[in-house]
C-alpha atoms as a PDB file:
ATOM      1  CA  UNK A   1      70.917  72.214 102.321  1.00  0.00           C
ATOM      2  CA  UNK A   2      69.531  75.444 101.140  1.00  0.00           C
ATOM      3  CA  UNK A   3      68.639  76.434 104.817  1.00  0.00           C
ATOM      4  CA  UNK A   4      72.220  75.728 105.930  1.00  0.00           C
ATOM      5  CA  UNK A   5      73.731  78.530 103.352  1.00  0.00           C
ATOM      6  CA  UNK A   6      70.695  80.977 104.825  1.00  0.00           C
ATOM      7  CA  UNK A   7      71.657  80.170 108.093  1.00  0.00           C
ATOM      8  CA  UNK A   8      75.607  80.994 107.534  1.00  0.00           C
ATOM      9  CA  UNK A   9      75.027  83.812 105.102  1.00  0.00           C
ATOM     10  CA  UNK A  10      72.956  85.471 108.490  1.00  0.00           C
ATOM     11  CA  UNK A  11      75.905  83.859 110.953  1.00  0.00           C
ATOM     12  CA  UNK A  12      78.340  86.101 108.433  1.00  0.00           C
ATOM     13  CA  UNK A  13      76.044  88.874 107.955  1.00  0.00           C
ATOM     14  CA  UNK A  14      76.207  89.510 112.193  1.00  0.00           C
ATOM     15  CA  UNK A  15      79.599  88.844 112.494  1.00  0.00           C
ATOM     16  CA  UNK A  16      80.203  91.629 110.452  1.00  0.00           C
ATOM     17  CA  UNK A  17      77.918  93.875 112.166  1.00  0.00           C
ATOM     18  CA  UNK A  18      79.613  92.781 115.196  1.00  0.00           C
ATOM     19  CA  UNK A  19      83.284  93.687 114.170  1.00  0.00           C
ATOM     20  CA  UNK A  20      81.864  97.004 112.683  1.00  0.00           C
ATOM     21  CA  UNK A  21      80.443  97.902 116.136  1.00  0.00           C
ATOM     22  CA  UNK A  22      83.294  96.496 117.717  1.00  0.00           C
ATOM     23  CA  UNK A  23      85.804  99.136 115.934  1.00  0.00           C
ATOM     24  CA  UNK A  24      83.578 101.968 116.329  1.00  0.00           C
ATOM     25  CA  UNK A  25      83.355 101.613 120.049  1.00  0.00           C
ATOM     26  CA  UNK A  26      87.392 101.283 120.225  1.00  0.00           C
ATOM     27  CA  UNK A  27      87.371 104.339 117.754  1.00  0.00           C
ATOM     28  CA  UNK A  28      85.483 106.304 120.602  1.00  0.00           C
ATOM     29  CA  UNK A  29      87.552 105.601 123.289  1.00  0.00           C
ATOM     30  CA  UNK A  30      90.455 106.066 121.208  1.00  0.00           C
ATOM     31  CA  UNK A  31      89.607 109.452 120.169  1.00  0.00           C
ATOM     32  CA  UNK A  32      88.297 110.178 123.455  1.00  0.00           C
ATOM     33  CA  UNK A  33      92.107 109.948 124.776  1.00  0.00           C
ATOM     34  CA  UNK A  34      93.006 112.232 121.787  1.00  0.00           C
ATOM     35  CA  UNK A  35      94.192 108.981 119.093  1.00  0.00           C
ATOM     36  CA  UNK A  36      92.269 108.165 115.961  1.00  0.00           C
ATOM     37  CA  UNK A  37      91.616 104.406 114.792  1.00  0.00           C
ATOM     38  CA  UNK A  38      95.074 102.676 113.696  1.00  0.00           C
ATOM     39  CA  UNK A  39      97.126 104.751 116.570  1.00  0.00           C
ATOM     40  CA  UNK A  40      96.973 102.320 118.977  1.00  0.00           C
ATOM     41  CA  UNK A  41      98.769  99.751 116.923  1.00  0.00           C
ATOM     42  CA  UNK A  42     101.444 102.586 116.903  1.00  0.00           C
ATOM     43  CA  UNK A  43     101.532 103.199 120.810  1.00  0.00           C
ATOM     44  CA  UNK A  44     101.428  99.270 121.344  1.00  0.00           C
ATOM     45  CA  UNK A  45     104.498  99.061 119.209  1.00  0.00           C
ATOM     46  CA  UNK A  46     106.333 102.235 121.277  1.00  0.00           C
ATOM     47  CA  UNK A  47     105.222 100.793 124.365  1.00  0.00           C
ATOM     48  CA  UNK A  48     107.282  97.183 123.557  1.00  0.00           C
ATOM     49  CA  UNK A  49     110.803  98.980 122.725  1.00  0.00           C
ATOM     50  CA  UNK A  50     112.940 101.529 123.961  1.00  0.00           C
ATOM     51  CA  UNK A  51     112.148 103.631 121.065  1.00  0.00           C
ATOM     52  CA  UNK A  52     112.530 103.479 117.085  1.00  0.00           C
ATOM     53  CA  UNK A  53     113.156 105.139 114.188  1.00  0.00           C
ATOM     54  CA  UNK A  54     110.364 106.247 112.054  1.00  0.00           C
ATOM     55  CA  UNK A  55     111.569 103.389 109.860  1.00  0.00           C
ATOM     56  CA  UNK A  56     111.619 100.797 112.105  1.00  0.00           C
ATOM     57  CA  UNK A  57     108.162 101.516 112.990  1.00  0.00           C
ATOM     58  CA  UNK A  58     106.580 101.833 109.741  1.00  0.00           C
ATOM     59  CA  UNK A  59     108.363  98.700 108.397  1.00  0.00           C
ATOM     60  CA  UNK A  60     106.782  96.769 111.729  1.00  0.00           C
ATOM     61  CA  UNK A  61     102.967  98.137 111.901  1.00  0.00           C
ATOM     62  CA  UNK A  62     103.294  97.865 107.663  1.00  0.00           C
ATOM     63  CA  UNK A  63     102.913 101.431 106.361  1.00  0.00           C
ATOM     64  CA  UNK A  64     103.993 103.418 103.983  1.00  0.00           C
ATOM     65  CA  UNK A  65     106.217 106.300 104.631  1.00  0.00           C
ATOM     66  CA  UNK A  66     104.333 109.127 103.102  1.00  0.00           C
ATOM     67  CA  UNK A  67     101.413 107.439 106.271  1.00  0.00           C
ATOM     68  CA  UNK A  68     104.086 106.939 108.573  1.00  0.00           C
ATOM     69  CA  UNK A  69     105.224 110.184 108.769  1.00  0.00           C
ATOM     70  CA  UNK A  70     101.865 111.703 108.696  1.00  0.00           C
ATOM     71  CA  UNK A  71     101.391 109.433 111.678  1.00  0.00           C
ATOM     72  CA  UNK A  72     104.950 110.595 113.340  1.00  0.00           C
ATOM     73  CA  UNK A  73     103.841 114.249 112.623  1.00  0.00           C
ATOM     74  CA  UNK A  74     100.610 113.761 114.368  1.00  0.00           C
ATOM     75  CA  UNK A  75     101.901 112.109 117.563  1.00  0.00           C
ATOM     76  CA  UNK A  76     104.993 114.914 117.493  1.00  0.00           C
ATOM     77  CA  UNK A  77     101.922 117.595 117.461  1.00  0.00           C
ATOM     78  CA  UNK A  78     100.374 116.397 120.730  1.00  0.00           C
ATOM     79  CA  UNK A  79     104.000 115.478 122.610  1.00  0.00           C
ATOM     80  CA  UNK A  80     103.572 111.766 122.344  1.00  0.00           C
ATOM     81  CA  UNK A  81     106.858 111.366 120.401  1.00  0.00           C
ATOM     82  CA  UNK A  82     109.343 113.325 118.700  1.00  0.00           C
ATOM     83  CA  UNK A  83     109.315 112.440 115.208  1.00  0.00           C
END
């Protein structure tokens, strides 16, 4: 029994090394097209519509406002969207 919960503590402890690695790497390519971490949830949701309001697209990728528009303002700034 007790090697069973040393076995799935390490199973856990990798997993979580794995997702960690896992973001980084999409955080590099990410910024390596100009978009920080979280953006791409952003463009996913632009790319499914015909557009939104800054509302509509806080209230679906579930941010705040004061984040969305930071978010708006940055994609304005590089002629992604017009916020």
């Amino acid at each position: 029994m007790t090697g069973n919960k040393k076995d799935n503590s390490a199973t856990i402890t990798r997993l979580g090394t794995v997702a960690r690695l896992s973001r980084t790497a999409l955080a590099v390519r990410l910024l390596a097209h100009g978009f920080y971490a979280g953006q791409d949830q952003i463009m996913l949701a632009l790319g499914d519509t015909e557009g939104m309001t800054p509302g509509q697209l806080a209230q679906q990728n579930r941010r705040s406002p004061p984040n969305g528009d930071k978010n708006d303002q940055s994609f304005a700034g590089t002629g992604i969207c017009r916020a």
